[in-house]
C-alpha atoms as a PDB file:
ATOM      1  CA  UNK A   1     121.219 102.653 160.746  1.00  0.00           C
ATOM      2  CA  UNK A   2     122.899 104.119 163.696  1.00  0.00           C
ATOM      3  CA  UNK A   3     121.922 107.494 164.463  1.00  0.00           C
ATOM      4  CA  UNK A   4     124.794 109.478 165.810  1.00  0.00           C
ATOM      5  CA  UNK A   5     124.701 113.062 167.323  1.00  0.00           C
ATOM      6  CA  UNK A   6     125.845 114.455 164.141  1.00  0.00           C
ATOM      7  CA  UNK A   7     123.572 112.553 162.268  1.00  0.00           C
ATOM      8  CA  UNK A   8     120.809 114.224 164.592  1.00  0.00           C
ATOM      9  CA  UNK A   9     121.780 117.530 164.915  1.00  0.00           C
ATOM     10  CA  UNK A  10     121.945 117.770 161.236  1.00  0.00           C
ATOM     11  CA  UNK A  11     118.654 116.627 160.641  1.00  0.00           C
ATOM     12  CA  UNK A  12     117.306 118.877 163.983  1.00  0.00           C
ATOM     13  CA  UNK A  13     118.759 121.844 161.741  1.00  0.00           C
ATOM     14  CA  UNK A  14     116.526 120.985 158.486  1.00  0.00           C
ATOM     15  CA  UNK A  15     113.526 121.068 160.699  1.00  0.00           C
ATOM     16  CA  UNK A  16     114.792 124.799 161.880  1.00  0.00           C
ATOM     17  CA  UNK A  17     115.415 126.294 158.383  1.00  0.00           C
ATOM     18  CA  UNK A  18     112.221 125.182 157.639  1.00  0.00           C
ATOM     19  CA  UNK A  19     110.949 126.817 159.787  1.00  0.00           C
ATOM     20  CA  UNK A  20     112.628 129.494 159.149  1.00  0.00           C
ATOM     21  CA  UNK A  21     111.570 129.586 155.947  1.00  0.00           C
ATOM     22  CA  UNK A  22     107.855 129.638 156.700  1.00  0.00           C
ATOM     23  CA  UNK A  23     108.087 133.524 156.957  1.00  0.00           C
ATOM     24  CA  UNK A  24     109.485 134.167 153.289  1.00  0.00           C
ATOM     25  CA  UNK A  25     105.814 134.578 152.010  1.00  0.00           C
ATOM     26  CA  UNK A  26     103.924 136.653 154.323  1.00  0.00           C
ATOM     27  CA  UNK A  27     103.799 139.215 151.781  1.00  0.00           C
ATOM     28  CA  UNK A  28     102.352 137.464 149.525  1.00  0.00           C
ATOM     29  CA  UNK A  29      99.871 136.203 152.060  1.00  0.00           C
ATOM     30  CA  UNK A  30      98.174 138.964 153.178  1.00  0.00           C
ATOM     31  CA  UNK A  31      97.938 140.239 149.506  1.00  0.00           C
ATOM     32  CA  UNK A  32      96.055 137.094 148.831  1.00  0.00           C
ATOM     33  CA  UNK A  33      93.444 137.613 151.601  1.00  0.00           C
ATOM     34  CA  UNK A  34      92.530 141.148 150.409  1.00  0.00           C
ATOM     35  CA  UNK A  35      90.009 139.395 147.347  1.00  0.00           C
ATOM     36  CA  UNK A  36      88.887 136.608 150.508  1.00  0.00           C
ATOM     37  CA  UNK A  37      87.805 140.491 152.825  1.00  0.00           C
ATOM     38  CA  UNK A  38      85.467 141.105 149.780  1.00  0.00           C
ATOM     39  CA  UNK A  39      84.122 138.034 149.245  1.00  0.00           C
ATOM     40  CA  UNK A  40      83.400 137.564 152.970  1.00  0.00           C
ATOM     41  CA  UNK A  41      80.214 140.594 152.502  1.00  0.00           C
ATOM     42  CA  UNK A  42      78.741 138.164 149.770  1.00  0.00           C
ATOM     43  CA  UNK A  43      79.067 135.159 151.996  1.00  0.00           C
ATOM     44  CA  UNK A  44      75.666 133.757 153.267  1.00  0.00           C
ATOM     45  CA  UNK A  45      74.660 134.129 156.901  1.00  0.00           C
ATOM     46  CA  UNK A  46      74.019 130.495 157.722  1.00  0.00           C
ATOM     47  CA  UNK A  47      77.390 129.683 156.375  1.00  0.00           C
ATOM     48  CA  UNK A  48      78.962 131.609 158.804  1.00  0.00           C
ATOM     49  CA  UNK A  49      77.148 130.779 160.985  1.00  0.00           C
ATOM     50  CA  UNK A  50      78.835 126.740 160.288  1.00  0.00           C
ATOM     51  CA  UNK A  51      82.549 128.058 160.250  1.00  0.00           C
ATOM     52  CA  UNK A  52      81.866 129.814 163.810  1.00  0.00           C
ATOM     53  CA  UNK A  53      80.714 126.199 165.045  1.00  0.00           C
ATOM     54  CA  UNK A  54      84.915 125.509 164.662  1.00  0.00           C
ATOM     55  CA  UNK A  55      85.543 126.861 167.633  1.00  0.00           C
ATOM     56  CA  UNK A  56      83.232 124.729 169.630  1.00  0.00           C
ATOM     57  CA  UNK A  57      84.510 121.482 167.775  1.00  0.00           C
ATOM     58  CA  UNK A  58      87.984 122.347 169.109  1.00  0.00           C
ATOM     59  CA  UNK A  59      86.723 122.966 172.303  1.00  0.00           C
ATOM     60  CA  UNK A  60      85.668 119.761 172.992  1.00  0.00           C
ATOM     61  CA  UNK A  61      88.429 118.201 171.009  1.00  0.00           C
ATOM     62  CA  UNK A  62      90.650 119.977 173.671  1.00  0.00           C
ATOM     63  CA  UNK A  63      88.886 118.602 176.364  1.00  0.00           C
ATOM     64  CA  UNK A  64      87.706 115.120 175.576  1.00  0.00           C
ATOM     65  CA  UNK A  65      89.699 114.111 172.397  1.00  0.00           C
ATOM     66  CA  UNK A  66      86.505 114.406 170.794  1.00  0.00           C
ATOM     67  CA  UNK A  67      84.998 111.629 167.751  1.00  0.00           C
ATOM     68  CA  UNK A  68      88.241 112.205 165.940  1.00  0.00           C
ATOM     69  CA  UNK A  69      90.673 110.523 168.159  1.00  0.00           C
ATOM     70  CA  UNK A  70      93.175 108.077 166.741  1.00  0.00           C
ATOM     71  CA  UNK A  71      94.377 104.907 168.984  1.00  0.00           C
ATOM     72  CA  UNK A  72      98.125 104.257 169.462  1.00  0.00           C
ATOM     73  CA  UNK A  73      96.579 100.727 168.523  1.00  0.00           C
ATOM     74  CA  UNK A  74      96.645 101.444 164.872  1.00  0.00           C
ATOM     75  CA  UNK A  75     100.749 101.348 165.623  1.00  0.00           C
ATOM     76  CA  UNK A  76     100.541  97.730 164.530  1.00  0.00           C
ATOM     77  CA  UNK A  77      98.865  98.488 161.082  1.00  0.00           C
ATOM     78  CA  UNK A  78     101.616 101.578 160.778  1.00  0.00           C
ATOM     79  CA  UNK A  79     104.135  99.603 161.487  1.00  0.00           C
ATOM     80  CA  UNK A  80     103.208  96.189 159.955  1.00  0.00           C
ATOM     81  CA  UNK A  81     106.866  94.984 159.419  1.00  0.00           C
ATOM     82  CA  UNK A  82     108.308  95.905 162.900  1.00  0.00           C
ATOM     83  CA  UNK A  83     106.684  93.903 166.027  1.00  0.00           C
ATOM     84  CA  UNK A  84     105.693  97.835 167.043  1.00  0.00           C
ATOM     85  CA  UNK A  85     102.580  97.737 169.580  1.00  0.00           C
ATOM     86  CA  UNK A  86     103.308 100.696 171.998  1.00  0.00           C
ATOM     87  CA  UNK A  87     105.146 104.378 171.776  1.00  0.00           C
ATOM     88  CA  UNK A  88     107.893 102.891 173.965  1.00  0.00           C
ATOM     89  CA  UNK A  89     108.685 100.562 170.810  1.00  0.00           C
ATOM     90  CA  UNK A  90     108.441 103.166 168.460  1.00  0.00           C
ATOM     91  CA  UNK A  91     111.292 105.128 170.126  1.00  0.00           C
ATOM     92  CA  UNK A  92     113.038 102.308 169.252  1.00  0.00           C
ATOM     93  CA  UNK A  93     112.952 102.868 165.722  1.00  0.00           C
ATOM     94  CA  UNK A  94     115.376 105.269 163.516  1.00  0.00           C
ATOM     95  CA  UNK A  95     113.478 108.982 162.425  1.00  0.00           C
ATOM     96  CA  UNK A  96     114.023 107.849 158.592  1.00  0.00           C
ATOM     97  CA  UNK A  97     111.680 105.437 159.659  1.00  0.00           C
ATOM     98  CA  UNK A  98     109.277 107.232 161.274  1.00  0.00           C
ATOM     99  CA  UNK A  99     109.279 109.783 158.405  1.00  0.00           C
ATOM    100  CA  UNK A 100     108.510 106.964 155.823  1.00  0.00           C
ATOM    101  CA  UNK A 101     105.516 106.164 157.713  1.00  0.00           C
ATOM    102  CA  UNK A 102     104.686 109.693 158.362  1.00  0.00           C
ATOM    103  CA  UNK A 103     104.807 110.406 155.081  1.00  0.00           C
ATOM    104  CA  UNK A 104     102.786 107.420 153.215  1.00  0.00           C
ATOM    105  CA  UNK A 105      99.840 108.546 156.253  1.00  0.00           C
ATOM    106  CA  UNK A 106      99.598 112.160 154.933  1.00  0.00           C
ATOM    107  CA  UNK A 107     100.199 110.812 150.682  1.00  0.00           C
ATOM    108  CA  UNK A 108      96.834 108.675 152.088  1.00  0.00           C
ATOM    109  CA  UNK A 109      95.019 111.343 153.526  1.00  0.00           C
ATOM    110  CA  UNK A 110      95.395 113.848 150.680  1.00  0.00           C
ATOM    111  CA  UNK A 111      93.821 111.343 148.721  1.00  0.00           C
ATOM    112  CA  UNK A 112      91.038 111.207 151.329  1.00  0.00           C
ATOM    113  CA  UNK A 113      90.783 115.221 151.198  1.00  0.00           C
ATOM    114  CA  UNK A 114      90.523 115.457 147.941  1.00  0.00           C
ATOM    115  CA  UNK A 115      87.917 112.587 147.473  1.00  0.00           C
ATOM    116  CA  UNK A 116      85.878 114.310 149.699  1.00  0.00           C
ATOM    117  CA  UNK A 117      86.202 118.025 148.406  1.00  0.00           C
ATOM    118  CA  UNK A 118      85.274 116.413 145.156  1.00  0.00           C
ATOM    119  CA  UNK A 119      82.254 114.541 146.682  1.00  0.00           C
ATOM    120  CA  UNK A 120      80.341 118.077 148.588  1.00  0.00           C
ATOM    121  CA  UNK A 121      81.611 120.021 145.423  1.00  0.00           C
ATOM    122  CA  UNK A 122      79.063 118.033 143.205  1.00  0.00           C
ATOM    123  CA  UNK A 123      75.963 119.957 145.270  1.00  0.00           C
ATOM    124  CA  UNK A 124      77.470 123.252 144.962  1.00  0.00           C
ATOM    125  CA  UNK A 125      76.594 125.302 147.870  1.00  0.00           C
ATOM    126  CA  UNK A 126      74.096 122.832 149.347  1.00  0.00           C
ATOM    127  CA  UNK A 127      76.214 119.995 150.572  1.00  0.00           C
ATOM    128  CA  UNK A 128      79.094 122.700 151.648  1.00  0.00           C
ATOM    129  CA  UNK A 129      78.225 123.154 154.830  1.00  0.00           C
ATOM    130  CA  UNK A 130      78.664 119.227 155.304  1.00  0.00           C
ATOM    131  CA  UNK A 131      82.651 119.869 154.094  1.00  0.00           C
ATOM    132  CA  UNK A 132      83.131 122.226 157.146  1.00  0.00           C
ATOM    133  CA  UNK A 133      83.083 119.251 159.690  1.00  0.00           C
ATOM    134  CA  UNK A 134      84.563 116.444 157.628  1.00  0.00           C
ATOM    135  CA  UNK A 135      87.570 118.791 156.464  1.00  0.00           C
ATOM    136  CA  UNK A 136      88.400 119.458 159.864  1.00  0.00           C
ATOM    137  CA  UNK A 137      87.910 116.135 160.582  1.00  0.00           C
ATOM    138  CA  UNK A 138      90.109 114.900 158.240  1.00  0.00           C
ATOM    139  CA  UNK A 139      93.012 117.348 159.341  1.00  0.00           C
ATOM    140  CA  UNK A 140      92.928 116.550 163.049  1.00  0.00           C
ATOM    141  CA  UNK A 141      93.220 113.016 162.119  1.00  0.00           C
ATOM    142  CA  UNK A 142      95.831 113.440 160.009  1.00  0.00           C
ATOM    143  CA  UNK A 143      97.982 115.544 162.747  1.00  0.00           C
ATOM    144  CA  UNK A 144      97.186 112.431 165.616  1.00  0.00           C
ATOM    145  CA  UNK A 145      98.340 110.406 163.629  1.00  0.00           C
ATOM    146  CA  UNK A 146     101.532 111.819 162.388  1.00  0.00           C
ATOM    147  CA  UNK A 147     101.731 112.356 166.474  1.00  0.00           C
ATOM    148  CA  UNK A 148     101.395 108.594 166.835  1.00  0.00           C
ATOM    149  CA  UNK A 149     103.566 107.745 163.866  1.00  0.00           C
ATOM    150  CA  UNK A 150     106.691 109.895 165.978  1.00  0.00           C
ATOM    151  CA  UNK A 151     105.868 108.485 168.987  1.00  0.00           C
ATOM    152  CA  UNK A 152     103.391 110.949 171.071  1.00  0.00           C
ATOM    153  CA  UNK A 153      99.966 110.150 172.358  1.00  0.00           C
ATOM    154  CA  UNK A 154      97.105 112.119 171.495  1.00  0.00           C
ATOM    155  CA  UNK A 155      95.233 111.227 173.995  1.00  0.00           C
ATOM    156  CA  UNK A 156      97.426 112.945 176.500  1.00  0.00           C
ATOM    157  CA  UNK A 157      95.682 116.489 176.765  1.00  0.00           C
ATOM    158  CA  UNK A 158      98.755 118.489 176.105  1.00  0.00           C
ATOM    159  CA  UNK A 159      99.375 116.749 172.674  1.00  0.00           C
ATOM    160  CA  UNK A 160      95.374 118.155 171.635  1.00  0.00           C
ATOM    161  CA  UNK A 161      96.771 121.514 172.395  1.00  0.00           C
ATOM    162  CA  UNK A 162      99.834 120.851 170.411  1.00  0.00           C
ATOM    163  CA  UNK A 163      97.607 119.425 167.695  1.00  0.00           C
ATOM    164  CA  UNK A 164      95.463 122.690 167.709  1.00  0.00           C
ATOM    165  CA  UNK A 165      99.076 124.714 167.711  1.00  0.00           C
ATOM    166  CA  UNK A 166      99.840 123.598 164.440  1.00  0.00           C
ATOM    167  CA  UNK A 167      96.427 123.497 162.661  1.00  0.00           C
ATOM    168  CA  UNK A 168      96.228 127.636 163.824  1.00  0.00           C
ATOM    169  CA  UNK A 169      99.785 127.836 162.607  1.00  0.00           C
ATOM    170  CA  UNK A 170      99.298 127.081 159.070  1.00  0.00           C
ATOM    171  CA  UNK A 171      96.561 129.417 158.962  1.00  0.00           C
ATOM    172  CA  UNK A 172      98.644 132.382 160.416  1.00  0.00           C
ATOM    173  CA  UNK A 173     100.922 134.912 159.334  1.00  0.00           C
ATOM    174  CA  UNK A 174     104.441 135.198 159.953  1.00  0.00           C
ATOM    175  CA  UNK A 175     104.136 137.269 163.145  1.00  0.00           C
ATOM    176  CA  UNK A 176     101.607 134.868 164.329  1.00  0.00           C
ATOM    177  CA  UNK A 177     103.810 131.867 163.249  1.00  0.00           C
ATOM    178  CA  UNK A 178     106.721 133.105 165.203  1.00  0.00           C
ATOM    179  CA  UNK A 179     104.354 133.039 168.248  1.00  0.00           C
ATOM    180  CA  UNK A 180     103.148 129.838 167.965  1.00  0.00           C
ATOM    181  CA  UNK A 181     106.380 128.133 167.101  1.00  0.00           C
ATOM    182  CA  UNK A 182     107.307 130.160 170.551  1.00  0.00           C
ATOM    183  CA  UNK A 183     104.037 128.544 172.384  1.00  0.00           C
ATOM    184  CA  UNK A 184     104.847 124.983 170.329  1.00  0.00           C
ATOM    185  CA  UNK A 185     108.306 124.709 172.209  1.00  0.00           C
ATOM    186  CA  UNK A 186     106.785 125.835 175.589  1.00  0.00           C
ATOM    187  CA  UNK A 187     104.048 122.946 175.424  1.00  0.00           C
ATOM    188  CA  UNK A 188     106.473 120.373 174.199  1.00  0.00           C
ATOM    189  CA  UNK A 189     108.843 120.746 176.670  1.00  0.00           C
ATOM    190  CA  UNK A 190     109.064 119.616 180.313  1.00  0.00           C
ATOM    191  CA  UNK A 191     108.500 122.781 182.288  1.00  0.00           C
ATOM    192  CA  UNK A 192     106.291 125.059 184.283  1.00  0.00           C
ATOM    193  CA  UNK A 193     104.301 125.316 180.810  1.00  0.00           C
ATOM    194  CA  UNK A 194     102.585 122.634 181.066  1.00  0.00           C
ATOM    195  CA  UNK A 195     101.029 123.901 184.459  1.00  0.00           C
ATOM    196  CA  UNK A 196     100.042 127.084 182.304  1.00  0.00           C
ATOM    197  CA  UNK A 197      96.226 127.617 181.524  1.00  0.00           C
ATOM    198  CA  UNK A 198      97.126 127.493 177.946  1.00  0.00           C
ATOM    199  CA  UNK A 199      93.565 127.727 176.753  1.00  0.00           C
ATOM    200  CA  UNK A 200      93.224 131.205 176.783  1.00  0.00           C
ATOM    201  CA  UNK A 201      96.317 131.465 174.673  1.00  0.00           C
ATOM    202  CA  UNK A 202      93.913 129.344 171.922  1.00  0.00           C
ATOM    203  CA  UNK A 203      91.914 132.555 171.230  1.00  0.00           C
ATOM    204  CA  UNK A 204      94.037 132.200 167.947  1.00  0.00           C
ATOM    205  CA  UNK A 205      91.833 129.831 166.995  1.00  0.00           C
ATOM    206  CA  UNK A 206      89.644 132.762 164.662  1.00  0.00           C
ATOM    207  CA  UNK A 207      92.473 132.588 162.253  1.00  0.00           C
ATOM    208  CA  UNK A 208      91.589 128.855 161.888  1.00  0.00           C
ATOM    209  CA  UNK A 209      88.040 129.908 160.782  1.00  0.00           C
ATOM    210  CA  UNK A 210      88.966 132.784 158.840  1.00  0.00           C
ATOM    211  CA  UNK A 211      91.047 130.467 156.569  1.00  0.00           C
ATOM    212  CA  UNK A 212      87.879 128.160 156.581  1.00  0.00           C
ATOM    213  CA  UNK A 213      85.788 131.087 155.477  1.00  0.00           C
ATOM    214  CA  UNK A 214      88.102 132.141 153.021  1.00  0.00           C
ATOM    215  CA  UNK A 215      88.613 128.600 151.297  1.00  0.00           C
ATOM    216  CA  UNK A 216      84.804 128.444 151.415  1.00  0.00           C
ATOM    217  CA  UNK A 217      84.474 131.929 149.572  1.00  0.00           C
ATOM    218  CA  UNK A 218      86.340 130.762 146.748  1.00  0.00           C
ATOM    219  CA  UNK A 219      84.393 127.190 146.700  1.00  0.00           C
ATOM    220  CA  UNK A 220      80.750 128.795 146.427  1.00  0.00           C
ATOM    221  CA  UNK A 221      82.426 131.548 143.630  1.00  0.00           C
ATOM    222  CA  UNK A 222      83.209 127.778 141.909  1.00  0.00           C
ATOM    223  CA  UNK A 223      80.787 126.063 142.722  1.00  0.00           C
ATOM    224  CA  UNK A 224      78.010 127.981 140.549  1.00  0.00           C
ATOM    225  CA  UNK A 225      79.641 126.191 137.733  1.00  0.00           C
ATOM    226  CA  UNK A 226      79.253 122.334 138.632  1.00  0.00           C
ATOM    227  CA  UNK A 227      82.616 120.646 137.098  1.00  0.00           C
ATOM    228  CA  UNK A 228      84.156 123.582 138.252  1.00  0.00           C
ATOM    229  CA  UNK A 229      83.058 122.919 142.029  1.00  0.00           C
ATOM    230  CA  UNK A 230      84.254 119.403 141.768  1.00  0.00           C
ATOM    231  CA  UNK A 231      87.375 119.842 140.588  1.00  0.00           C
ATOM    232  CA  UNK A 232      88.293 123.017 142.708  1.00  0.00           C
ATOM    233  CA  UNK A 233      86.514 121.808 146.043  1.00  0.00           C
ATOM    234  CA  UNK A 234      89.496 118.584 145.276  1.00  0.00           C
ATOM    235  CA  UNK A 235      92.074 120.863 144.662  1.00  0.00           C
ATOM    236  CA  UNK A 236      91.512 123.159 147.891  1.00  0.00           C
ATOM    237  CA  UNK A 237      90.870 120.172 150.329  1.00  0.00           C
ATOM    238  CA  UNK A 238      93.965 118.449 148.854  1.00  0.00           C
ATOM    239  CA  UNK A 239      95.850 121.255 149.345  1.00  0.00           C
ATOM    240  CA  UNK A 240      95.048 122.052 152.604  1.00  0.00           C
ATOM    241  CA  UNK A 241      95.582 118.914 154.226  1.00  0.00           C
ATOM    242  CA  UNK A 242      98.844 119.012 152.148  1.00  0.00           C
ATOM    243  CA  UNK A 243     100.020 121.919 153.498  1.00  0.00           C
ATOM    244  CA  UNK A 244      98.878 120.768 157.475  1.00  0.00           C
ATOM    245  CA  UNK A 245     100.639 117.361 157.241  1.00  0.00           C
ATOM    246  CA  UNK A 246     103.726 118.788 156.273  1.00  0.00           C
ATOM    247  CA  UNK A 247     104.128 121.423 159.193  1.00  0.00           C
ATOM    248  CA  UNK A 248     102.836 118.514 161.547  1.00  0.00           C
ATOM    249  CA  UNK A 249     105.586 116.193 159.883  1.00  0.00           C
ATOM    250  CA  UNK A 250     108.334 118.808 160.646  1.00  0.00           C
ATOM    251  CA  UNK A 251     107.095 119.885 163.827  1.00  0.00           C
ATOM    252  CA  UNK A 252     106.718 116.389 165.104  1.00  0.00           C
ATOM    253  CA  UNK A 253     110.012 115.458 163.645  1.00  0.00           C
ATOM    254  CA  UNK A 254     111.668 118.194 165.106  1.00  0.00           C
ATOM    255  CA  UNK A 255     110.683 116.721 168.338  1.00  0.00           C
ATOM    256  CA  UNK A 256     111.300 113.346 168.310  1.00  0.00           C
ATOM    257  CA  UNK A 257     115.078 114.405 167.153  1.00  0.00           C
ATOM    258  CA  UNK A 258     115.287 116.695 170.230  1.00  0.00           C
ATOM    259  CA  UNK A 259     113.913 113.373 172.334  1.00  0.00           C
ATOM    260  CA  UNK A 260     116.719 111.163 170.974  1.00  0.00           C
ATOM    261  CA  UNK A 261     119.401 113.853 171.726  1.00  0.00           C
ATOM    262  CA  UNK A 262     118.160 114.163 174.999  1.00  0.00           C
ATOM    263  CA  UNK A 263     118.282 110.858 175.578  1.00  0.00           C
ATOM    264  CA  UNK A 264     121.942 110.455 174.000  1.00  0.00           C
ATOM    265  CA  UNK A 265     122.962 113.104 176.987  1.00  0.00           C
ATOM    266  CA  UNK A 266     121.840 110.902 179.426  1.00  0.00           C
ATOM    267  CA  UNK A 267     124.430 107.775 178.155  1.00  0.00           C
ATOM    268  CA  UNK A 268     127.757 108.214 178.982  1.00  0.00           C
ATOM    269  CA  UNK A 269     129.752 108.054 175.768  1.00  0.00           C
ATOM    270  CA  UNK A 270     126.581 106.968 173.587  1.00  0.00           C
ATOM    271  CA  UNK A 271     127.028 106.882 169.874  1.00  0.00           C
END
């Protein structure tokens, strides 16, 4: 399939409207958190105390990479049908391809979330705490390796930040996801942003535990009732990781598209 400009700016401007269309709900949002304010009061101290250990887990994610870190290695089991061993191949490759693999990743790790949210729902509000670390786990995984699957290394120190971008912007509102997607194109691109000290502009990060806090309110209200906490602590993990993998898809997408135009400027006459 040859890509042409058209082709790409057409496909560029689906990754916009959705964008766009991440503020349509806001509303709605902050009408559901008003139940999650009350629950918060009933919530038990040491549980809180967990969700605040977020912030240091994405500390040292920032810094190090952390034990979640994917390898660009795995490109080979991504791509099992292409000879595709390094990101320089994989900008070889069409974006319908890329999404394809992109997509059968996240289908894979909504099963994973959902496994899991089953699994710590059976112990009710004893094995909880344990679903803190291995949901957030399974999300920054998920996000490298949509990263990997478009051709962007999350090793590189920049990409964490982008990484942590998008897991605070599915937990924010639409004033807070304008900012981000604002922050998102500053860190992506090429300029004196990079040079910023960007991690005080990660204070945003509290949203990321509030929405923790809140999908743990509604998990020990369900969890009193054992099926109940099985099938709901599947439902919530499912959906969250859901919910991340497709802003990381577009995101992502949106920027390998703006790579290949770029790159089209740069041949004369290109196709």
């Amino acid at each position: 399939m040859i890509e042409t400009k058209d082709y790409l700016i057409n496909e560029l401007k689906k990754c916009e409207d959705w964008e766009k269309e991440q503020g349509d709900l806001w509303f709605w949002e902050k009408i559901g958190r008003l139940p999650f304010k009350l629950l918060d009061k009933f919530t038990p101290e040491f549980l809180q105390k967990k969700v605040g250990v977020i912030l240091d887990e994405l500390g040292t994610y920032i810094q190090s990479g952390g034990r979640y870190l994917s390898s660009v290695s795995s490109l080979k089991n991504y791509y099992s049908d292409e000879n595709i061993y390094t990101l320089n191949d994989v900008e070889c490759l069409p974006i319908a391809r890329m999404d394809e693999v992109a997509a059968r990743i996240s289908s894979s790790r909504k099963r994973a979330a959902a496994f899991q949210g089953a699994s710590t729902g059976v112990g009710g509000v004893f094995t909880l705490a344990i679903d803190i670390p291995l949901l957030l786990g399974i999300k920054l995984k998920t996000l490298q390796d949509i990263a990997i699957c478009y051709g962007f290394d999350p090793a590189d120190k920049k990409e964490r930040m982008i990484i942590v971008k998008i897991l605070q912007f599915v937990s924010s509102d639409i004033v807070g996801k304008e900012a981000i997607l604002q922050q998102l194109s500053m860190f992506a691109s090429n300029t004196d942003g990079s040079k910023r000290e960007v991690v005080s502009e990660l204070q945003g990060w509290r949203e990321v535990v509030f929405s923790y806090r809140d999908q743990i309110g509604w998990k020990k209200l369900f969890q009193m009732v054992p099926i109940a906490g099985l099938l709901f602590g599947a439902f919530i993990n499912r959906s969250a990781v859901n919910d991340l993998a497709e802003a990381g898809m577009m995101l992502y997408r949106k920027r390998a598209i703006l790579a290949r135009l770029d790159q089209q400027k740069k041949k004369p006459e290109s196709i």
